[in-house]
Protein backbone atom coordinates (compact mmCIF):
# COMPACT_ATOMS: atom_id res chain seq x y z
CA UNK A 1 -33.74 -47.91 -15.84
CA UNK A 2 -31.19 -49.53 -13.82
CA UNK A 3 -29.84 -53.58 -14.61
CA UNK A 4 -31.81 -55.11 -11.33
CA UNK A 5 -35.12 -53.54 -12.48
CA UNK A 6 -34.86 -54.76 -16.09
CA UNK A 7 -33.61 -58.18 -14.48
CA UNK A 8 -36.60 -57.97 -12.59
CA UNK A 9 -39.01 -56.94 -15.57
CA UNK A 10 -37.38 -60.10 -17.16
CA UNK A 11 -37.96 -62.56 -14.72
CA UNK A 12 -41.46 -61.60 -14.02
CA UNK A 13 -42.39 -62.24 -17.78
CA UNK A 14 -40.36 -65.57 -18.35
CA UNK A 15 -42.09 -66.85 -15.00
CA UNK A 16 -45.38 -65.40 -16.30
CA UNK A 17 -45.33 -66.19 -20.67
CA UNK A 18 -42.54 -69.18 -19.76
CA UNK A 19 -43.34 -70.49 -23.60
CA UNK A 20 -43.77 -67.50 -25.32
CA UNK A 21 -41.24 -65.08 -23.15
CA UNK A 22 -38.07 -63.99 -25.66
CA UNK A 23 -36.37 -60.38 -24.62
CA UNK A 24 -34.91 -60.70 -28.33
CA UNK A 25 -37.99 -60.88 -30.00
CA UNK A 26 -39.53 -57.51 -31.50
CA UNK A 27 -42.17 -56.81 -28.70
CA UNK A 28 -42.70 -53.94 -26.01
CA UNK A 29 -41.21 -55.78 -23.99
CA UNK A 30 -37.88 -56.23 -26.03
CA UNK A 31 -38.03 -52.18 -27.20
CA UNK A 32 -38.22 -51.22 -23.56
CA UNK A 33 -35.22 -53.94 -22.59
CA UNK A 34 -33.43 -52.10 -25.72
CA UNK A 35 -34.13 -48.89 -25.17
CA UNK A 36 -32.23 -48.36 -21.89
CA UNK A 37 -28.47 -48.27 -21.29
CA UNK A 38 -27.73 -51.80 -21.30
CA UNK A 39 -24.50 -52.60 -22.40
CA UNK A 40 -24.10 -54.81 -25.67
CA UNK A 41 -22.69 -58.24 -24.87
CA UNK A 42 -20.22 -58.22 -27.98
CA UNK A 43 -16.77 -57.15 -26.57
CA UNK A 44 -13.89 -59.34 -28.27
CA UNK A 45 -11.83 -58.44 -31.29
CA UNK A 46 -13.84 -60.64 -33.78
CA UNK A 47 -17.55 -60.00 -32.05
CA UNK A 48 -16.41 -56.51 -33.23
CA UNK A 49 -15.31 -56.78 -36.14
CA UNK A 50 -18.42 -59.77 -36.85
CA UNK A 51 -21.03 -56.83 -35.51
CA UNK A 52 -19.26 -53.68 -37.95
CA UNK A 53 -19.40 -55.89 -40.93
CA UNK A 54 -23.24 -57.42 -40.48
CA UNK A 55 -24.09 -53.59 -40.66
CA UNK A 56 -22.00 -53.30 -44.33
CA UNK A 57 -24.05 -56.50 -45.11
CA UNK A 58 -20.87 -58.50 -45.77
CA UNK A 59 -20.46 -62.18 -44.46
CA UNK A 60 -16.79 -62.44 -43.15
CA UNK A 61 -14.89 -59.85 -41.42
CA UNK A 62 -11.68 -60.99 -42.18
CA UNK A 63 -10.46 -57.25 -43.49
CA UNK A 64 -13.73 -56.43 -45.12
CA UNK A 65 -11.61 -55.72 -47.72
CA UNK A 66 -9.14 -53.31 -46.56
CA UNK A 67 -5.19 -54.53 -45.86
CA UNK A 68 -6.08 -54.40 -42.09
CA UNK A 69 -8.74 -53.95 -39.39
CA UNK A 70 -9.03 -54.42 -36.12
CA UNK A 71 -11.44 -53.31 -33.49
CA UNK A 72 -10.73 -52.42 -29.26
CA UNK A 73 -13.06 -51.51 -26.89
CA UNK A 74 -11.55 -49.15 -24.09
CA UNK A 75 -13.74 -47.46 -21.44
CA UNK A 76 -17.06 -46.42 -23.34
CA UNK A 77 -14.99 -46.09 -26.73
CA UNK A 78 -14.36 -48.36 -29.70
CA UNK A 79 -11.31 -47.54 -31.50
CA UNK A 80 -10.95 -49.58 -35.13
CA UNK A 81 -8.01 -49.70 -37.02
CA UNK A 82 -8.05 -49.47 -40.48
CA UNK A 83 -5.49 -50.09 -42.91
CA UNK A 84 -5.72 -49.06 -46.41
CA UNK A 85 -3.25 -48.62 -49.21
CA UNK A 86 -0.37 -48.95 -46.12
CA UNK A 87 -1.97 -45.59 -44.32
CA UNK A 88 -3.36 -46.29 -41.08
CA UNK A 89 -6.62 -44.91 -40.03
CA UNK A 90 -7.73 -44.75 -36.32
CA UNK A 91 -12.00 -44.87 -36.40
CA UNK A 92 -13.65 -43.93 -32.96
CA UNK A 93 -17.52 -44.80 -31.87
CA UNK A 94 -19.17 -44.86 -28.73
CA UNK A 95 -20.12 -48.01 -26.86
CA UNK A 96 -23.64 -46.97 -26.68
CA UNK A 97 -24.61 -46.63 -30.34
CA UNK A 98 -21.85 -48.92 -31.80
CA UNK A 99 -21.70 -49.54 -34.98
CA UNK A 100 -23.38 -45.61 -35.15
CA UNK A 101 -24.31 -44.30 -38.58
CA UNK A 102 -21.06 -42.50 -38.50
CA UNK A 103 -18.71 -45.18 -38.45
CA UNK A 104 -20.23 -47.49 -40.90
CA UNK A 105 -20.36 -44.51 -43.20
CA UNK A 106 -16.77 -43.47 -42.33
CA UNK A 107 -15.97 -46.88 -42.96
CA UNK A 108 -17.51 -47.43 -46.84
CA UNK A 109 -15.61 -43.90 -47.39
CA UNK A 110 -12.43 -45.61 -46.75
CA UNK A 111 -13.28 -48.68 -48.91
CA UNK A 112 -14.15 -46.41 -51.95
CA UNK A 113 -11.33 -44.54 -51.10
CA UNK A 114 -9.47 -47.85 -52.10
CA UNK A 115 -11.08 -48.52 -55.41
């Protein structure tokens, strides 16, 4: 489904449900605006590193307690650096399922690595 067509789909149900219209909320609606390939609107360093450590259920993502981590986005790849015990560790997810399974998982590997 290309952008102008779920643009469209939006616009037709705002003007139609204007009260009750919200493409966040669980609905069809929302699953079908979801389920196609539109991008996620988190792109920055810390809306990166914010999104990685919702999914390991922590509240700050200040290192999620590793010595460092940071997070870039290049091309359809996010690359996050992780830090731990002075080794560097390069992670590397794809855009489209990002944070995927894998890289949470790879992630709370390192961390009881640490321990």
């Amino acid at each position: 489904m290309e952008q102008d067509e779920i643009k469209r789909m939006a616009d037709y149900f705002k003007d139609r449900y204007p009260t009750k219209f919200n493409p966040n909320a669980p609905s069809l609606v929302g699953a079908a605006m979801m389920a196609t390939k539109a991008e996620p609107v988190h792109e920055s360093e810390e809306e990166l590193l914010d999104v990685i450590a919702r999914r390991l259920r922590q509240t700050a993502s200040s290192n999620m307690g590793f010595d460092y981590v940071g997070a870039h986005k290049s091309g359809d790849t996010v690359n996050v650096f992780v830090v731990v015990g002075g080794q560097p560790t390069i992670l590397q997810d794809g855009w489209d399922l990002f944070p995927s399974d894998q890289l949470v998982t790879q992630i709370r590997l390192l961390k009881k690595d640490r321990s």
